[in-house]
N, C-alpha and C. Protein backbone atom coordinates (compact mmCIF):
# COMPACT_ATOMS: atom_id res chain seq x y z
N UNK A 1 88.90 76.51 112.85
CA UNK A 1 87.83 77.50 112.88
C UNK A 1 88.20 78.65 111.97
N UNK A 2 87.29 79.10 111.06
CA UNK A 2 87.81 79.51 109.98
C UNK A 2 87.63 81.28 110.76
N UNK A 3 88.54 82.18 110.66
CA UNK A 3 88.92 83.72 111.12
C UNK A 3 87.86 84.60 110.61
N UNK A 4 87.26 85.59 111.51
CA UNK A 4 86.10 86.57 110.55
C UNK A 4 87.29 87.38 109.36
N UNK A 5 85.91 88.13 108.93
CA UNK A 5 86.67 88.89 108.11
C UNK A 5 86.48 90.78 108.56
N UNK A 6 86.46 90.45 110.32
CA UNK A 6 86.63 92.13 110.50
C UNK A 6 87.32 91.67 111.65
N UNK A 7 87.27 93.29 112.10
CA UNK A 7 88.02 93.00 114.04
C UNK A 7 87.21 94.92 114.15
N UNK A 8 86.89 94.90 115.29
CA UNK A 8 86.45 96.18 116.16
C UNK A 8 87.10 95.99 117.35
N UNK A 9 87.86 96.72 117.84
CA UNK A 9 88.76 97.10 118.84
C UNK A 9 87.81 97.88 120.11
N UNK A 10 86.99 98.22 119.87
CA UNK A 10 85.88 98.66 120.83
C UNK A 10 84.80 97.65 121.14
N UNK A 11 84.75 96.59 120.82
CA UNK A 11 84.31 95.13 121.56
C UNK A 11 85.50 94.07 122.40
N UNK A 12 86.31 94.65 121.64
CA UNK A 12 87.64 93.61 122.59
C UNK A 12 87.86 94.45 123.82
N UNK A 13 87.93 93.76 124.95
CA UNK A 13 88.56 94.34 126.27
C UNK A 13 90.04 95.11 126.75
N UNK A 14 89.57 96.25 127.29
CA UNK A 14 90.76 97.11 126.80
C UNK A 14 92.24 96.19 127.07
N UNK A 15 92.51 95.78 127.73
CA UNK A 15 93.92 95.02 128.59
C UNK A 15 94.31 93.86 127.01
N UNK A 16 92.96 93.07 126.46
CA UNK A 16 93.14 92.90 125.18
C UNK A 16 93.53 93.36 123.71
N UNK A 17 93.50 94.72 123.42
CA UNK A 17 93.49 94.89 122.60
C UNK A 17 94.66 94.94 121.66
N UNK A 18 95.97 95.41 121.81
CA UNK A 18 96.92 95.56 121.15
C UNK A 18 97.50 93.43 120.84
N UNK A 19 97.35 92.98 121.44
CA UNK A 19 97.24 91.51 121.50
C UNK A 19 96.60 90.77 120.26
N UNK A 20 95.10 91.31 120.47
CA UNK A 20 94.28 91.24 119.46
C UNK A 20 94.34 91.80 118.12
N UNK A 21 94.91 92.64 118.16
CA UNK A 21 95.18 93.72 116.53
C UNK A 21 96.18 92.82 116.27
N UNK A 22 97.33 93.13 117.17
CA UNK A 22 99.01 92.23 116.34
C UNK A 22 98.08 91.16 115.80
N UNK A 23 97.53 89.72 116.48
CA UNK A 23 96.86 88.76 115.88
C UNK A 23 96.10 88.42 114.68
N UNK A 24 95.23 89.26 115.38
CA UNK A 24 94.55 89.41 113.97
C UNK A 24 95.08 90.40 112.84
N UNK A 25 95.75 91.47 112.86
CA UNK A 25 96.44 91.67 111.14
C UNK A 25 97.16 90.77 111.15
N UNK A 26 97.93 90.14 111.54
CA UNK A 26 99.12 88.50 111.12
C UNK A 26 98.24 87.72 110.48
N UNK A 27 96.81 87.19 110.68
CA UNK A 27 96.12 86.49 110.30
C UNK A 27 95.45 86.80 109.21
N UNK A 28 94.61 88.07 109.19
CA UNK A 28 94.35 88.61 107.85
C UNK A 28 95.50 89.05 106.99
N UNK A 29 96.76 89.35 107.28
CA UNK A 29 97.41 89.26 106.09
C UNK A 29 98.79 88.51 106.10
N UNK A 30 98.93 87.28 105.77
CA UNK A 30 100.09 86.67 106.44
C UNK A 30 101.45 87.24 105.83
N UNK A 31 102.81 87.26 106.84
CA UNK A 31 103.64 87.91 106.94
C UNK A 31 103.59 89.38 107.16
N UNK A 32 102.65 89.59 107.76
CA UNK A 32 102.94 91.35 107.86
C UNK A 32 102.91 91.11 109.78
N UNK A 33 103.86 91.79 110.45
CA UNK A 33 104.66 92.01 111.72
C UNK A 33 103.72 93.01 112.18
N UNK A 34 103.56 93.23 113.54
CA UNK A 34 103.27 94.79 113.87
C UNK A 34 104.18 95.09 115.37
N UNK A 35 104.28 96.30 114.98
CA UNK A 35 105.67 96.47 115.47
C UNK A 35 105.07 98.24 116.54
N UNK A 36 105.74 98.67 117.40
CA UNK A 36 105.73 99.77 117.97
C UNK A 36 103.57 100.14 118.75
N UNK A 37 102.94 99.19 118.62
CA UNK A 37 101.48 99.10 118.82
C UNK A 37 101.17 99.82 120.53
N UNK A 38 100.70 100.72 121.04
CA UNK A 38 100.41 101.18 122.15
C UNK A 38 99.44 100.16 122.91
N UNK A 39 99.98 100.20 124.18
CA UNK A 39 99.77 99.21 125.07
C UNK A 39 97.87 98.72 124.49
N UNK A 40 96.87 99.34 125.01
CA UNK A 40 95.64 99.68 124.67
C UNK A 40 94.94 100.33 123.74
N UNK A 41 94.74 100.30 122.19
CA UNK A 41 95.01 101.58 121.48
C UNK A 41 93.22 101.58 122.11
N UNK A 42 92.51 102.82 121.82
CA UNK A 42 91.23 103.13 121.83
C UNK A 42 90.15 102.94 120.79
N UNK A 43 90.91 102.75 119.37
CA UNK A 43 90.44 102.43 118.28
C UNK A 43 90.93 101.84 117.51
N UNK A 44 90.09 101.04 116.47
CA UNK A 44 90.81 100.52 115.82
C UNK A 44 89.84 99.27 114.60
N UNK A 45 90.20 99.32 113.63
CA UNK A 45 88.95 98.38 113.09
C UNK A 45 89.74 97.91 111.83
N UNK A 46 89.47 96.57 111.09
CA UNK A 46 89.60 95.93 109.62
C UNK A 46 88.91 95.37 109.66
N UNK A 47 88.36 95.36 107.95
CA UNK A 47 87.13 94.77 107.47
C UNK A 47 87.24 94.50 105.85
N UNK A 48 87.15 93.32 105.74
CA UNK A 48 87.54 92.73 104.10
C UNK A 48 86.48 92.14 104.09
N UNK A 49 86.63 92.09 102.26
CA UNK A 49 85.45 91.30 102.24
C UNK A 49 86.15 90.83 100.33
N UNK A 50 85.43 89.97 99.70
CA UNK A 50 85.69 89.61 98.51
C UNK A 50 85.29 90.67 97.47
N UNK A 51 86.35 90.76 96.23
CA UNK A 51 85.53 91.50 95.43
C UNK A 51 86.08 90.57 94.27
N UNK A 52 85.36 90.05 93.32
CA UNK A 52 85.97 89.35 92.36
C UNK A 52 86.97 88.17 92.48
N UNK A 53 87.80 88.28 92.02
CA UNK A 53 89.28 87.77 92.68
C UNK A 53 89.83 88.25 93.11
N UNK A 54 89.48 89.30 93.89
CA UNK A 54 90.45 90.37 94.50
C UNK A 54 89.79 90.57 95.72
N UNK A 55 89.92 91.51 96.29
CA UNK A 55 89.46 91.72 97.95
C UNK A 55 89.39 93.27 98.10
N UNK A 56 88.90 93.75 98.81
CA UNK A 56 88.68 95.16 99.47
C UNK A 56 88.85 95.49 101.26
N UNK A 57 89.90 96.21 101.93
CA UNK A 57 89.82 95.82 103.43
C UNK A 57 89.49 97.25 103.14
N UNK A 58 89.05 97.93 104.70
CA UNK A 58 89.10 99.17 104.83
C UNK A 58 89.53 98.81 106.47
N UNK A 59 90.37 99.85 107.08
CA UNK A 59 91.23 99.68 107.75
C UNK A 59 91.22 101.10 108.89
N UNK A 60 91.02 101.01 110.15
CA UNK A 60 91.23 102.55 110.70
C UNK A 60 92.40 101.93 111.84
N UNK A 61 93.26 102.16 111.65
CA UNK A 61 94.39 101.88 112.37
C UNK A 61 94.68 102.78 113.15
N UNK A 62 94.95 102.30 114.28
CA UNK A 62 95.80 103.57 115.82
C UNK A 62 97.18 103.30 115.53
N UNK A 63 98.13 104.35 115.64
CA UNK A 63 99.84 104.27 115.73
C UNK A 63 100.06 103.10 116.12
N UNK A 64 100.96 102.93 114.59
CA UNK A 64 101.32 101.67 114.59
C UNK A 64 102.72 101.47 113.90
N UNK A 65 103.48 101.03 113.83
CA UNK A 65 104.37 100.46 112.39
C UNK A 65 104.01 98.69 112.39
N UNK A 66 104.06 98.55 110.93
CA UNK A 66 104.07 97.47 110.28
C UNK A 66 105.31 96.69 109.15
N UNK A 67 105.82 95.73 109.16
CA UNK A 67 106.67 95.26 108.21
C UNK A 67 106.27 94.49 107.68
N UNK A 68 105.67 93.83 106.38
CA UNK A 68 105.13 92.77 105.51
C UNK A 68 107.02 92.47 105.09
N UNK A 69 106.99 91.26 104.77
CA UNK A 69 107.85 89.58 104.51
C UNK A 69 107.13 88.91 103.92
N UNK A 70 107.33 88.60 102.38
CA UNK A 70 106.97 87.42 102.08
C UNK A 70 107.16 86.45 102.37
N UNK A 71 106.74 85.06 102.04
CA UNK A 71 107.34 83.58 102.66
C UNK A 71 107.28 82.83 101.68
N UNK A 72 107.38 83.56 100.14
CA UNK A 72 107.66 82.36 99.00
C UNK A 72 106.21 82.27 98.29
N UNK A 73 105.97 81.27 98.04
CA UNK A 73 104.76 80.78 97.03
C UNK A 73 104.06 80.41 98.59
N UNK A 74 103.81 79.85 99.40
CA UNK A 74 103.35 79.48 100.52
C UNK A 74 101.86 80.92 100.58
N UNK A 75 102.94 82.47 100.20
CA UNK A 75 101.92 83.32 101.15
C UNK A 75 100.97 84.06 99.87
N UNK A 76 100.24 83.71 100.11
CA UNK A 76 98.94 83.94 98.51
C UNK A 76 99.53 86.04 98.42
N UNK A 77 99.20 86.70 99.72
CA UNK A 77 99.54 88.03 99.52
C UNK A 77 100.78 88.56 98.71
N UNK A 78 101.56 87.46 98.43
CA UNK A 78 103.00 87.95 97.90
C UNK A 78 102.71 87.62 96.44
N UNK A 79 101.00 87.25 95.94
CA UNK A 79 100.90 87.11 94.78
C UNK A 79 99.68 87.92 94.50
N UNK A 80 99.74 89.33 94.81
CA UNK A 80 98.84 90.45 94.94
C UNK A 80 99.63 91.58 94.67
N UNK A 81 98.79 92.53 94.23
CA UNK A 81 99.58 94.42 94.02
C UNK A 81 98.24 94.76 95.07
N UNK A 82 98.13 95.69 95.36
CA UNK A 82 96.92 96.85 96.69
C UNK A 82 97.51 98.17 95.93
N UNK A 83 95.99 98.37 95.71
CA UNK A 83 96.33 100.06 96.00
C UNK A 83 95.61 100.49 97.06
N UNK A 84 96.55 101.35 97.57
CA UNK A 84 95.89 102.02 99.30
C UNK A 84 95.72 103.11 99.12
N UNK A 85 94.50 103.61 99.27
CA UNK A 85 93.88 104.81 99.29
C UNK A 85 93.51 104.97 100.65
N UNK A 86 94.16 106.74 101.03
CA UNK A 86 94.30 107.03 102.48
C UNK A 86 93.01 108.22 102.34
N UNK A 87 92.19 107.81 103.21
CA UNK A 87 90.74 108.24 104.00
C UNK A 87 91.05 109.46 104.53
N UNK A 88 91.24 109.63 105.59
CA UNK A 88 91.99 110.42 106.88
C UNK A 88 92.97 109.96 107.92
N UNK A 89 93.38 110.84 107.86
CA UNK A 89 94.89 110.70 108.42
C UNK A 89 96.01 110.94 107.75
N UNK A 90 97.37 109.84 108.20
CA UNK A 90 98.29 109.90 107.52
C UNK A 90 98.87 108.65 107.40
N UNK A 91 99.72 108.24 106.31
CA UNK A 91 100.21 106.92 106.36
C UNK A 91 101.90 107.33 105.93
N UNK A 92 103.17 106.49 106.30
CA UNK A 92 103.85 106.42 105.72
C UNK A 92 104.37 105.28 105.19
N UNK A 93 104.48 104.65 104.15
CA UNK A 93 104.55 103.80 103.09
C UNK A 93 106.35 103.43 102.82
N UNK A 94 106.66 102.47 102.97
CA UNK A 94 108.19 102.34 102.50
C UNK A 94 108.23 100.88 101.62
N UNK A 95 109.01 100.90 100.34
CA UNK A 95 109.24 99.74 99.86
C UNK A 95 110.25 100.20 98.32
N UNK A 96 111.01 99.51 98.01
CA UNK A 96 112.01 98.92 97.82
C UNK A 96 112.77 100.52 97.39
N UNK A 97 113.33 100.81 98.38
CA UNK A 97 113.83 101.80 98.97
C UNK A 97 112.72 103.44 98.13
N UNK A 98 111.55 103.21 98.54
CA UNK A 98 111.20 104.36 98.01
C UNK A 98 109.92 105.01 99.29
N UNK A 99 109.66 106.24 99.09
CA UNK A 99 108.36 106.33 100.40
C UNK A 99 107.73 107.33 100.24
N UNK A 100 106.63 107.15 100.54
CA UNK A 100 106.07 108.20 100.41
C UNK A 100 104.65 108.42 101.91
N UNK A 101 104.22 109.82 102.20
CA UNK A 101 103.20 110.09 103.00
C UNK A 101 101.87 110.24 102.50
N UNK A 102 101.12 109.41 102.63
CA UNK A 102 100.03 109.36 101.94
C UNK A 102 98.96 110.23 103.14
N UNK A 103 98.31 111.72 102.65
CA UNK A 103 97.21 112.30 102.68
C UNK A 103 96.05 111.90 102.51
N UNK A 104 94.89 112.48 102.98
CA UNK A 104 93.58 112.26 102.37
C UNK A 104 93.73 112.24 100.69
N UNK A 105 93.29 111.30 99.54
CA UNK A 105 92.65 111.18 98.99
C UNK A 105 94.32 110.68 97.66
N UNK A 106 95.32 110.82 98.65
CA UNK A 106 96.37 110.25 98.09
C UNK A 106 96.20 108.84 97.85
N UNK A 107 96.99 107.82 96.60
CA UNK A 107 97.36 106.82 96.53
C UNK A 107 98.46 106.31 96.38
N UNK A 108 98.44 105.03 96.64
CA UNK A 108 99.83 104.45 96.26
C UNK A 108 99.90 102.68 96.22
N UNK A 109 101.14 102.70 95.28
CA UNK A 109 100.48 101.06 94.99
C UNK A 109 101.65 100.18 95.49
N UNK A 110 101.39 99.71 96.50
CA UNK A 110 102.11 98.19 97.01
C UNK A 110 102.12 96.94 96.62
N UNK A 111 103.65 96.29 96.17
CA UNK A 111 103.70 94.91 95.41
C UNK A 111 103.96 94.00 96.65
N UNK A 112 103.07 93.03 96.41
CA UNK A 112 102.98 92.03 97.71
C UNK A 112 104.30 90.84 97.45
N UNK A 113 105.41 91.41 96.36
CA UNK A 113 106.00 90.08 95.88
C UNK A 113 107.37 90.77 97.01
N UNK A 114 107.31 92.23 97.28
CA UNK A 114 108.61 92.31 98.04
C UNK A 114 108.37 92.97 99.19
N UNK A 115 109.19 93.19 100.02
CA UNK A 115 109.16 93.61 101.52
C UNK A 115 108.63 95.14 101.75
N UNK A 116 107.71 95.31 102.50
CA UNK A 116 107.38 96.55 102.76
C UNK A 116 107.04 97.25 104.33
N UNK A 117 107.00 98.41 104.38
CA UNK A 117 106.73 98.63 105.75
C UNK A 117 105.75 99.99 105.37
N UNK A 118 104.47 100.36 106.62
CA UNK A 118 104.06 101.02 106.94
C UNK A 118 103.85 101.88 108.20
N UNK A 119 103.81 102.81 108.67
CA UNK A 119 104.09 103.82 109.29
C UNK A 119 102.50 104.40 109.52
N UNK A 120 102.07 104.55 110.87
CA UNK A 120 100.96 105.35 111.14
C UNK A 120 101.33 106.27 112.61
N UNK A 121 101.89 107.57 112.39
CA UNK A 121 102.55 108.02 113.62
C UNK A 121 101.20 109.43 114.08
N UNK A 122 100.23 109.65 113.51
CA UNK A 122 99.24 110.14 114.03
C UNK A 122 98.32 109.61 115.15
N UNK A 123 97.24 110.11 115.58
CA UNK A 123 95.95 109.42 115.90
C UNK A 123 95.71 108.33 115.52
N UNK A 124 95.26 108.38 114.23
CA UNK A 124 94.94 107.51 113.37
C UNK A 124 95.39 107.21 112.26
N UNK A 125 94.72 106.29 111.23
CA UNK A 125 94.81 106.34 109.54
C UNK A 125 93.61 105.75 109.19
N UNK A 126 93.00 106.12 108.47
CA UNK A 126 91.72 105.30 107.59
C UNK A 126 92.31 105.11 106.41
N UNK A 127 92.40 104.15 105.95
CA UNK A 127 92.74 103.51 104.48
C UNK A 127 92.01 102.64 104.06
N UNK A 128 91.73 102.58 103.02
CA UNK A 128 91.37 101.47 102.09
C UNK A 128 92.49 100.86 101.46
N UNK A 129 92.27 99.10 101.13
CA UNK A 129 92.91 98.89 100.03
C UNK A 129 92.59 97.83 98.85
N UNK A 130 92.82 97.77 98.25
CA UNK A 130 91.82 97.08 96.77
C UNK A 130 92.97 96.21 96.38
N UNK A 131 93.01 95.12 97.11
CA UNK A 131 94.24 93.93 96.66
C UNK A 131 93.55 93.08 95.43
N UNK A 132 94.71 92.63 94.49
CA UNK A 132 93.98 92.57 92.92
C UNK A 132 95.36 91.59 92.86
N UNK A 133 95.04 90.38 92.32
CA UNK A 133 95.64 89.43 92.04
C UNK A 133 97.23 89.78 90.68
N UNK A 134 98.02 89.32 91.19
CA UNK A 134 99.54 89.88 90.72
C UNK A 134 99.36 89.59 88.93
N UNK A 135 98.59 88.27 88.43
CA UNK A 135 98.45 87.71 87.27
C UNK A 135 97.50 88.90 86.35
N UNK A 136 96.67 89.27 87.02
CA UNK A 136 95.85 89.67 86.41
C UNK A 136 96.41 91.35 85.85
N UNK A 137 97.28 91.88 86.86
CA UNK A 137 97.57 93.22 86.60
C UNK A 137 98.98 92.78 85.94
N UNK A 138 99.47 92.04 86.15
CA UNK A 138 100.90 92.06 84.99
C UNK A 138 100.47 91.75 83.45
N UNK A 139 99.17 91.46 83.28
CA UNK A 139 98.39 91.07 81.81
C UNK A 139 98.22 92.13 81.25
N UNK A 140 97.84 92.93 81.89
CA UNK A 140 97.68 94.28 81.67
C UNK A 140 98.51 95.35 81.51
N UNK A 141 99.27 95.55 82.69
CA UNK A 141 100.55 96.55 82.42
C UNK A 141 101.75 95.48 82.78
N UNK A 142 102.19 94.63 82.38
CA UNK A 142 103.47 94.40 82.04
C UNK A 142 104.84 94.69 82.66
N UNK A 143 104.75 95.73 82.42
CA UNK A 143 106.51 97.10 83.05
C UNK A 143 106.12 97.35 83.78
N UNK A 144 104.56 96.67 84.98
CA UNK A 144 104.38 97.75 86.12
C UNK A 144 105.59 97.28 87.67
C-alpha cells in the first residue's frame, strides 16, 4: 500500500501520536531516526509533494531530535542536497562537524550523501525543504 504524502497529528489519536510521527518521518525519509519525541506532541504536520525531479516537504515539527544515516545506493535521499528554509521557530542543524541555528527566514543546505542531525528544542519549527537531486546540483556547482 503505497504511504500518503502528508501526516496531521491532529487527526491521529492522542495516545497515537508520537508512534505515528517516528513512523511516518522513517517512511517519508528513509534513514532518518527520531529520537527524544514527547510522549503526545499536540502538533505536528509533513507534507511533500513532487516538484520536477525534486520534491518540496513543508514540515511543522513539535520538539524533537532527529539523526539521518545513509544506507548506501539502496537510500535514493543520500542522492539529494535540501535546502531548509526555517518558517518559524527554531532549528538546530548539525553535519559534518559544523552547525548552525536556523531563524525565521534563515537557510541552510543539507547533503543527503552524509550523516546529519537536527534539533527542534522549542514549541515548534516550521520549515520547508526543497530536496533537488545530488546529479543535477553537482552539474552546476561542482566544489559544492
Amino acid at each position: 500500500m503505497p504511504l500518503p504524502s502528508s501526516l496531521d497529528l491532529q487527526v491521529v489519536d492522542e495516545p497515537q501520536r508520537a508512534l505515528t510521527w517516528k513512523r511516518t518521518a522513517s517512511a517519508f525519509f528513509p534513514g532518518l531516526s527520531v529520537h527524544e519525541l514527547r510522549a503526545n506532541p499536540t502538533r505536528g504536520s509533513i507534507c511533500g509533494t513532487s516538484l520536477g525531479t525534486g520534491q518540496v516537504w513543508t514540515i511543522l515539527s513539535p520538539p524533537v531530535q532527529v539523526s539521518y544515516r545513509p544506507r548506501g545506493r539502496v537510500d535514493a535521499s543520500a542522492e539529494m542536497f535540501s535546502v531548509m528554509l526555517q518558517l518559524q521557530g527554531s532549528t538546530i542543524a548539525l553535519q559534518n562537524g559544523q552547525s548552525c541555528r536556523l531563524r525565521p527566514r534563515d537557510l541552510c543546505l543539507i547533503d543527503g550523501y552524509t550523516p546529519f542531525e537536527l534539533e527542534v528544542a522549542d514549541d515548534f519549527s516550521h520549515l520547508m525543504f526543497l530536496r533537488l537531486p545530488r546529479s543535477m546540483v553537482l552539474s552546476r556547482h561542482p566544489y559544492l
